[in-house]
Protein backbone atom coordinates (compact mmCIF):
# COMPACT_ATOMS: atom_id res chain seq x y z
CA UNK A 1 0.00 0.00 0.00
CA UNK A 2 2.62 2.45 1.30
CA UNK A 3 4.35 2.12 -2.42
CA UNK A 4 1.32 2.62 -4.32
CA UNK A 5 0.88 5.69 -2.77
CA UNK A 6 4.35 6.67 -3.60
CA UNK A 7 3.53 6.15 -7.23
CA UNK A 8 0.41 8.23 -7.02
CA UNK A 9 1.92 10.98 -5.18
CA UNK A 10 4.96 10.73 -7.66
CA UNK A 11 2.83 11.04 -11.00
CA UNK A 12 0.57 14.09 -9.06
CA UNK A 13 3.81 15.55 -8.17
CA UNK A 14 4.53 15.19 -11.79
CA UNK A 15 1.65 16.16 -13.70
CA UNK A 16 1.15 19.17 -11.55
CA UNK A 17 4.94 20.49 -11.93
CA UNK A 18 4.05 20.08 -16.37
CA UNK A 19 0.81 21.94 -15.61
CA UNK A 20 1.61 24.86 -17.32
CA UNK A 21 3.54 23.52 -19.95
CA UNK A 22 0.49 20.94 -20.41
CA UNK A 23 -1.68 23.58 -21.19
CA UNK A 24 0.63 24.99 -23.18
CA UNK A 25 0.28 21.97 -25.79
CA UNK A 26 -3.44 22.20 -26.48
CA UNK A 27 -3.73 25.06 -29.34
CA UNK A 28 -7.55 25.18 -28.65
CA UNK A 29 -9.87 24.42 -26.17
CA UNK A 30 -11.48 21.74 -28.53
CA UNK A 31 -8.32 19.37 -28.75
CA UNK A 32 -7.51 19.55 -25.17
CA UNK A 33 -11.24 18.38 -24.99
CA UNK A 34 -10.91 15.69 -27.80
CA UNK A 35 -7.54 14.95 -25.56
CA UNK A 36 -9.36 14.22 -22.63
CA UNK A 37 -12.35 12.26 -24.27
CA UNK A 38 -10.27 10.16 -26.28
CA UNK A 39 -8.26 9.16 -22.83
CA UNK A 40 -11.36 8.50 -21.25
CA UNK A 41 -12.35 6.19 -24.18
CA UNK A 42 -9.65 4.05 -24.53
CA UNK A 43 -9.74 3.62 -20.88
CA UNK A 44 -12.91 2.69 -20.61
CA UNK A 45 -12.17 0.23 -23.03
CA UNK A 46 -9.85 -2.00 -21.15
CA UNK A 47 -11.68 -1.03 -18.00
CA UNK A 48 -14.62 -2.94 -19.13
CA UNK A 49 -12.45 -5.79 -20.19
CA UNK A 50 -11.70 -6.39 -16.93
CA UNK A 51 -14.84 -5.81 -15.74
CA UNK A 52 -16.27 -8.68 -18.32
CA UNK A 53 -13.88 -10.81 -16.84
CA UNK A 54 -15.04 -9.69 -12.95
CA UNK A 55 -18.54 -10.31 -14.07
CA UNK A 56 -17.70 -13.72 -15.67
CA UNK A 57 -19.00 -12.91 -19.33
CA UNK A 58 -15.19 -13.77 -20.41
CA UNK A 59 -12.94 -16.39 -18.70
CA UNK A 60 -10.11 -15.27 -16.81
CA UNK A 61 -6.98 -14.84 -18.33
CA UNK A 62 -4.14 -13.36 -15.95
CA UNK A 63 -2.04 -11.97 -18.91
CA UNK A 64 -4.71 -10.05 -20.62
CA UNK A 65 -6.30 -8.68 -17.39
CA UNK A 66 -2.78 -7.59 -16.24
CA UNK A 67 -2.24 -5.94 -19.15
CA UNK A 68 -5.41 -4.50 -19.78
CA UNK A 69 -4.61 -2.70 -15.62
CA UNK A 70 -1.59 -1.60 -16.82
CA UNK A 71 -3.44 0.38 -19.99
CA UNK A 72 -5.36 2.40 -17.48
CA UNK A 73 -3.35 2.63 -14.91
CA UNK A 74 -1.07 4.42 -17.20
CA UNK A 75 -3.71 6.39 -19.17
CA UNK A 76 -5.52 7.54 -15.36
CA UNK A 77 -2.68 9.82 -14.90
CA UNK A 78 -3.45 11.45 -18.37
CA UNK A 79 -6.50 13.77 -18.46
CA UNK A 80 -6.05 15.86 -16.10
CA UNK A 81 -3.87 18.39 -18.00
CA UNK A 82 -6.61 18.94 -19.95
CA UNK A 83 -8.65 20.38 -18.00
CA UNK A 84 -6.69 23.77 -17.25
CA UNK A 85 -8.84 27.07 -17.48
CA UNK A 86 -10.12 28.00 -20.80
CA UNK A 87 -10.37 24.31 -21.87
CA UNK A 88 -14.59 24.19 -20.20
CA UNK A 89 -16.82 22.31 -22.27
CA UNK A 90 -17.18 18.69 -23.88
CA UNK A 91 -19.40 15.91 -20.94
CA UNK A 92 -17.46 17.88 -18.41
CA UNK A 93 -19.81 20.07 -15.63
CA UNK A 94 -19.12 23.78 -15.22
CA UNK A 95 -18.48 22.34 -11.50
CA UNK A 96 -15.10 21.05 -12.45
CA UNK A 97 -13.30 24.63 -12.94
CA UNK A 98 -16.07 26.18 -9.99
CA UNK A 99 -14.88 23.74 -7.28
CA UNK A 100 -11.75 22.58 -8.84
CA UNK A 101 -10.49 21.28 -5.14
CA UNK A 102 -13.06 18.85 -4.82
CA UNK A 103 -12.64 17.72 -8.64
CA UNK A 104 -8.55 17.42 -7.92
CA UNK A 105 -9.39 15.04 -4.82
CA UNK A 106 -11.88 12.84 -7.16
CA UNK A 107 -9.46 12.44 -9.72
CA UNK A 108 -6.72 11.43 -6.84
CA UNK A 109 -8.80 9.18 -5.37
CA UNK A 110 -9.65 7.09 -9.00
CA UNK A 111 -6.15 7.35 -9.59
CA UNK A 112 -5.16 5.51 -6.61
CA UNK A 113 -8.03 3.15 -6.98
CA UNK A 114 -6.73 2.19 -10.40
CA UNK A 115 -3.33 2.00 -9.21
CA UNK A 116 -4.62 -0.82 -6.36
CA UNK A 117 -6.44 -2.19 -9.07
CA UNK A 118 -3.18 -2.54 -11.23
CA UNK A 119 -0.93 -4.00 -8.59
CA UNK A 120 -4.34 -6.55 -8.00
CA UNK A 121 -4.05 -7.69 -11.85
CA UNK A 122 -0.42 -8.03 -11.75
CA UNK A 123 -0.47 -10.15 -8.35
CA UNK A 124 -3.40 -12.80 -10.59
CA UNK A 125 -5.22 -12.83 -7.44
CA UNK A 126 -8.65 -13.19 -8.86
CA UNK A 127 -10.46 -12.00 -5.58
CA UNK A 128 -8.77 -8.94 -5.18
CA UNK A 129 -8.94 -7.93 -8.97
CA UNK A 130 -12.80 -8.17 -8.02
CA UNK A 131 -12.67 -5.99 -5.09
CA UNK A 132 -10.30 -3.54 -6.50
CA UNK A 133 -12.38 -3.16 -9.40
CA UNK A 134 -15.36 -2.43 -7.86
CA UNK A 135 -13.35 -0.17 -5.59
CA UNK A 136 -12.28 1.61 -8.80
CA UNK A 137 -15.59 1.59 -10.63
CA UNK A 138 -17.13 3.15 -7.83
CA UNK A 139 -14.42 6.35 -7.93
CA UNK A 140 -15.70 6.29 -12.06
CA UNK A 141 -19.13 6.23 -10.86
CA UNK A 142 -18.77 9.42 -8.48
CA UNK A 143 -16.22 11.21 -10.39
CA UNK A 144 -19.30 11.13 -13.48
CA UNK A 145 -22.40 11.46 -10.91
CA UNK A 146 -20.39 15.20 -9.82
CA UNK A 147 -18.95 16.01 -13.00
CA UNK A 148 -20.07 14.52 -16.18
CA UNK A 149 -23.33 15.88 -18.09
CA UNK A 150 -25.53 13.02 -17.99
């Protein structure tokens, strides 16, 4: 546990000291949007492959499960540089840039969530890939109930 929170506060510490060059790289508000959406969607993509797998519609297989944790464990750490001021708009709520704080501790929270979910795949323990999926599918689920147009 203790290391997984080193590698969450490492990639925060990270992402937040490219901040300003991150915003830097989006020319328009629209592609830091398309930026963020496409992250989201490829995410979600091997996110539900595990999940298939959690809810038994595809048999278990440790590599691909393990490697499908490792996708989005990289790509969690992604977005959030696009979502610097002047980049409002796409699924996300005006409430992200109003209360930015509590956004910032959603996003921390999935992100370590993802990254006990990603040490769960690697370890093949199928019991806690199902716990530490839910775990992480409920940080989705809140992080789009406070600030994702429905």
């Amino acid at each position: 546990m203790k290391s997984q929170k080193t590698i969450l506060v490492v990639t925060i510490a990270t992402l937040a000291a490219a901040s300003s060059l991150a915003f830097a790289q989006f020319k328009k508000p629209e592609d830091a949007i398309k930026y963020r959406q496409s992250v989201y969607t490829v995410m979600a993509n091997s996110f539900g492959k595990i999940g298939a797998v959690v809810k038994g519609e595809t048999p278990y297989n440790k590599d691909e499960v393990a490697k499908n944790a490792a996708i989005v464990a990289t790509l969690s750490a992604l977005p959030w540089q696009a979502f610097g001021p002047g980049t409002e708009g796409g699924n996300a709520l005006p409430v992200v840039w109003s209360d930015n704080a509590k956004f910032k501790s959603a996003s921390e929270k999935m992100q370590l969530a993802i990254v006990n979910l990603n040490v769960a795949a690697q370890s093949g323990d199928q019991e806690a890939i199902k716990k530490a999926f839910g775990a992480a599918g409920q940080t989705c689920k809140n992080c789009h109930d406070d600030f994702k147009k429905k």
